[in-house]
Protein backbone atom coordinates (compact mmCIF):
# COMPACT_ATOMS: atom_id res chain seq x y z
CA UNK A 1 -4.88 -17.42 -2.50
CA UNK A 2 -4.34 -16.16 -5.57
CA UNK A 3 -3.03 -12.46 -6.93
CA UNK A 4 -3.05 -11.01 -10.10
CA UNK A 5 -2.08 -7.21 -11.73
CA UNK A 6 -4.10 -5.13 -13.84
CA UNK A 7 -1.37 -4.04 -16.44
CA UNK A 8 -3.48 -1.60 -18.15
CA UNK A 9 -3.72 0.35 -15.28
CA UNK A 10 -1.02 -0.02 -13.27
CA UNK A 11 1.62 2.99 -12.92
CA UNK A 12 4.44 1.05 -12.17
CA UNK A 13 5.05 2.61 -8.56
CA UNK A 14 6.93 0.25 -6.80
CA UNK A 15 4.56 0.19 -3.94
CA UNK A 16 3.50 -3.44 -4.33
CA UNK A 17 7.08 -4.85 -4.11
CA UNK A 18 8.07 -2.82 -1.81
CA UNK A 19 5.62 -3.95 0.41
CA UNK A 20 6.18 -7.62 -0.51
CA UNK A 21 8.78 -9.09 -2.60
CA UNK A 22 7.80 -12.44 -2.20
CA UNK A 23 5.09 -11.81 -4.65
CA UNK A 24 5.76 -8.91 -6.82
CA UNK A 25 8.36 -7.55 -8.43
CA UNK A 26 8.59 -5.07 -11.62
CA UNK A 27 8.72 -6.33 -15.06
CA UNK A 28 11.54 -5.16 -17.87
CA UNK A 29 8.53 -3.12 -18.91
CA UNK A 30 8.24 -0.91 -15.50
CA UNK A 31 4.87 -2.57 -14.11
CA UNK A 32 4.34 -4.87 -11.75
CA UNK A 33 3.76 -8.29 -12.04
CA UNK A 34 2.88 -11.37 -9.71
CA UNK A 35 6.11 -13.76 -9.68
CA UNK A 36 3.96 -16.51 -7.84
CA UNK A 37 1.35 -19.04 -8.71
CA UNK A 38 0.20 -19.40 -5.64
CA UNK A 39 0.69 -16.98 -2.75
CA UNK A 40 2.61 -18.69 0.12
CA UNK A 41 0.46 -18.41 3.71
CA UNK A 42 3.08 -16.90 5.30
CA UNK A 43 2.21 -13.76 2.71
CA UNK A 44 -1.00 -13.48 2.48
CA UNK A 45 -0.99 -10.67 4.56
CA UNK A 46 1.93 -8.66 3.14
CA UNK A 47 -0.10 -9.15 -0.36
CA UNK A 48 -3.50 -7.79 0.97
CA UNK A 49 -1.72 -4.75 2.32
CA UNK A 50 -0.21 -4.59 -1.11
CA UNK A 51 -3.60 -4.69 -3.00
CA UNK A 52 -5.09 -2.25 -0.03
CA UNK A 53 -2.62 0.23 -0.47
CA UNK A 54 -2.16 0.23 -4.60
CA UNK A 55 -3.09 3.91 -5.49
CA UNK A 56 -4.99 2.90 -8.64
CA UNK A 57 -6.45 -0.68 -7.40
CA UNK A 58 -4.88 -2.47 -10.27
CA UNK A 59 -4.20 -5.97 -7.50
CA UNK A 60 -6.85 -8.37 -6.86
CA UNK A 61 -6.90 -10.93 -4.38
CA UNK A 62 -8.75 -13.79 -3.80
């Protein structure tokens, strides 16, 4: 499984991290970023809440 960020429209919220660290985190420039190739197993379903619960949809999964 893979993850990726939509910089132009993310907001920067801190959502994503918060709701798993082991693949996001928030760049020097305030928005989030995927800090993983590949997302480990044991994530996958910490980053799928992530991308569920983004407020402007800017994580896709797959």
């Amino acid at each position: 499984m893979k993850a990726s960020v939509d910089q132009s429209i993310c907001t920067g919220c801190s959502l994503c991290p918060d709701i798993d660290p082991a693949v996001f985190e928030i760049g020097d420039d305030g928005l989030a970023k995927v800090k993983v190739d590949e997302v480990p197993a044991d994530a996958e379903d910490a980053t799928q809440e992530a991308a569920d619960s983004c407020p402007v949809s800017a994580i896709t999964v797959g």
